[in-house]
C-alpha atoms as a PDB file:
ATOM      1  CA  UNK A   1      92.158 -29.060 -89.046  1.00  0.00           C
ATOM      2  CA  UNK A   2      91.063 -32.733 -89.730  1.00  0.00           C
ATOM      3  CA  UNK A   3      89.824 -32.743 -85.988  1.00  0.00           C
ATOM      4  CA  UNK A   4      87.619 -29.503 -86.491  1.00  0.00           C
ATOM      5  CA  UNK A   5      86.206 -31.179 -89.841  1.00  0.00           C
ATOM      6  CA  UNK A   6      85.390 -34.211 -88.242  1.00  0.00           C
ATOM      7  CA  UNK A   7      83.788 -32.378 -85.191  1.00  0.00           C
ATOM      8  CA  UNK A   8      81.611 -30.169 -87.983  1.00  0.00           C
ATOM      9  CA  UNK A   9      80.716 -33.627 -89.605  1.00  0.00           C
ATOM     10  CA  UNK A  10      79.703 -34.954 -86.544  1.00  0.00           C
ATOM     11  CA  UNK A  11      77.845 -31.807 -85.437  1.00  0.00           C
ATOM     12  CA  UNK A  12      76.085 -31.688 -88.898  1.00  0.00           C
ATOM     13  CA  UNK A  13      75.551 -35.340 -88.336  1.00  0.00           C
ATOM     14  CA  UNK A  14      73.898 -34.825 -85.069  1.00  0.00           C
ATOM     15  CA  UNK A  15      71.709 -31.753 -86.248  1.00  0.00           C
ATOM     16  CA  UNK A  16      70.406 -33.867 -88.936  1.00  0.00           C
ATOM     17  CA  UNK A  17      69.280 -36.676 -86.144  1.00  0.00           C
ATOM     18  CA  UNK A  18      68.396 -34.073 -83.322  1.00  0.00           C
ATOM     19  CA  UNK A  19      65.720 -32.006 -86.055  1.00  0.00           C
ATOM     20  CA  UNK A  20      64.046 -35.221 -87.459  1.00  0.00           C
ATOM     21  CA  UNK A  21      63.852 -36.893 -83.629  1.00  0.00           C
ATOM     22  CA  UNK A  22      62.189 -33.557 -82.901  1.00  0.00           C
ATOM     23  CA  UNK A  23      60.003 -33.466 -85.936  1.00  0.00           C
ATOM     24  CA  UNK A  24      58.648 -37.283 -85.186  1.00  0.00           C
ATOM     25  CA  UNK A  25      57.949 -36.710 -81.687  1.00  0.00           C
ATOM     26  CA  UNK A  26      55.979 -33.411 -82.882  1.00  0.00           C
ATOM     27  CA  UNK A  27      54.136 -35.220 -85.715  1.00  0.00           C
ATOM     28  CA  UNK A  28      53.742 -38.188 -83.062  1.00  0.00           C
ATOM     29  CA  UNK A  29      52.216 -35.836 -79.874  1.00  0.00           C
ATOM     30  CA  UNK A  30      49.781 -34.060 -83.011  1.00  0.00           C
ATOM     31  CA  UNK A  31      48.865 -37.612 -83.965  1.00  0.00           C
ATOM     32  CA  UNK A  32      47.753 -38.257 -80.559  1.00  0.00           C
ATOM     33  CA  UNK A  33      46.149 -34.861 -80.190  1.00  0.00           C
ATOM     34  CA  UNK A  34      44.399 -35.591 -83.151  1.00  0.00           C
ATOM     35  CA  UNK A  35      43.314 -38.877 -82.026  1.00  0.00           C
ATOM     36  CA  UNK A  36      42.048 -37.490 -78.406  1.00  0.00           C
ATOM     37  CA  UNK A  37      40.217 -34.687 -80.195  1.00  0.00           C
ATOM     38  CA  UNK A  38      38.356 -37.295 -82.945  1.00  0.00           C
ATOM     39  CA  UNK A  39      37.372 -39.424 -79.971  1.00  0.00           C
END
């Protein structure tokens, strides 16, 4: 049981990390689109 919490915490954990990596790099590459495009 404690090993299945602790693996759903970590998960969770990991999500968390994984989705706002994601969302930088996506904000990031439409910063540079944005950039290309306004020069």
């Amino acid at each position: 049981v404690v090993g299945a919490a602790r693996r759903a915490a970590l998960f969770r954990a990991f999500g968390f990390w994984l989705l706002r990596c994601a969302q930088g790099s996506a904000a990031q590459r439409a910063g540079l689109v944005a950039r290309v495009d306004f020069c």
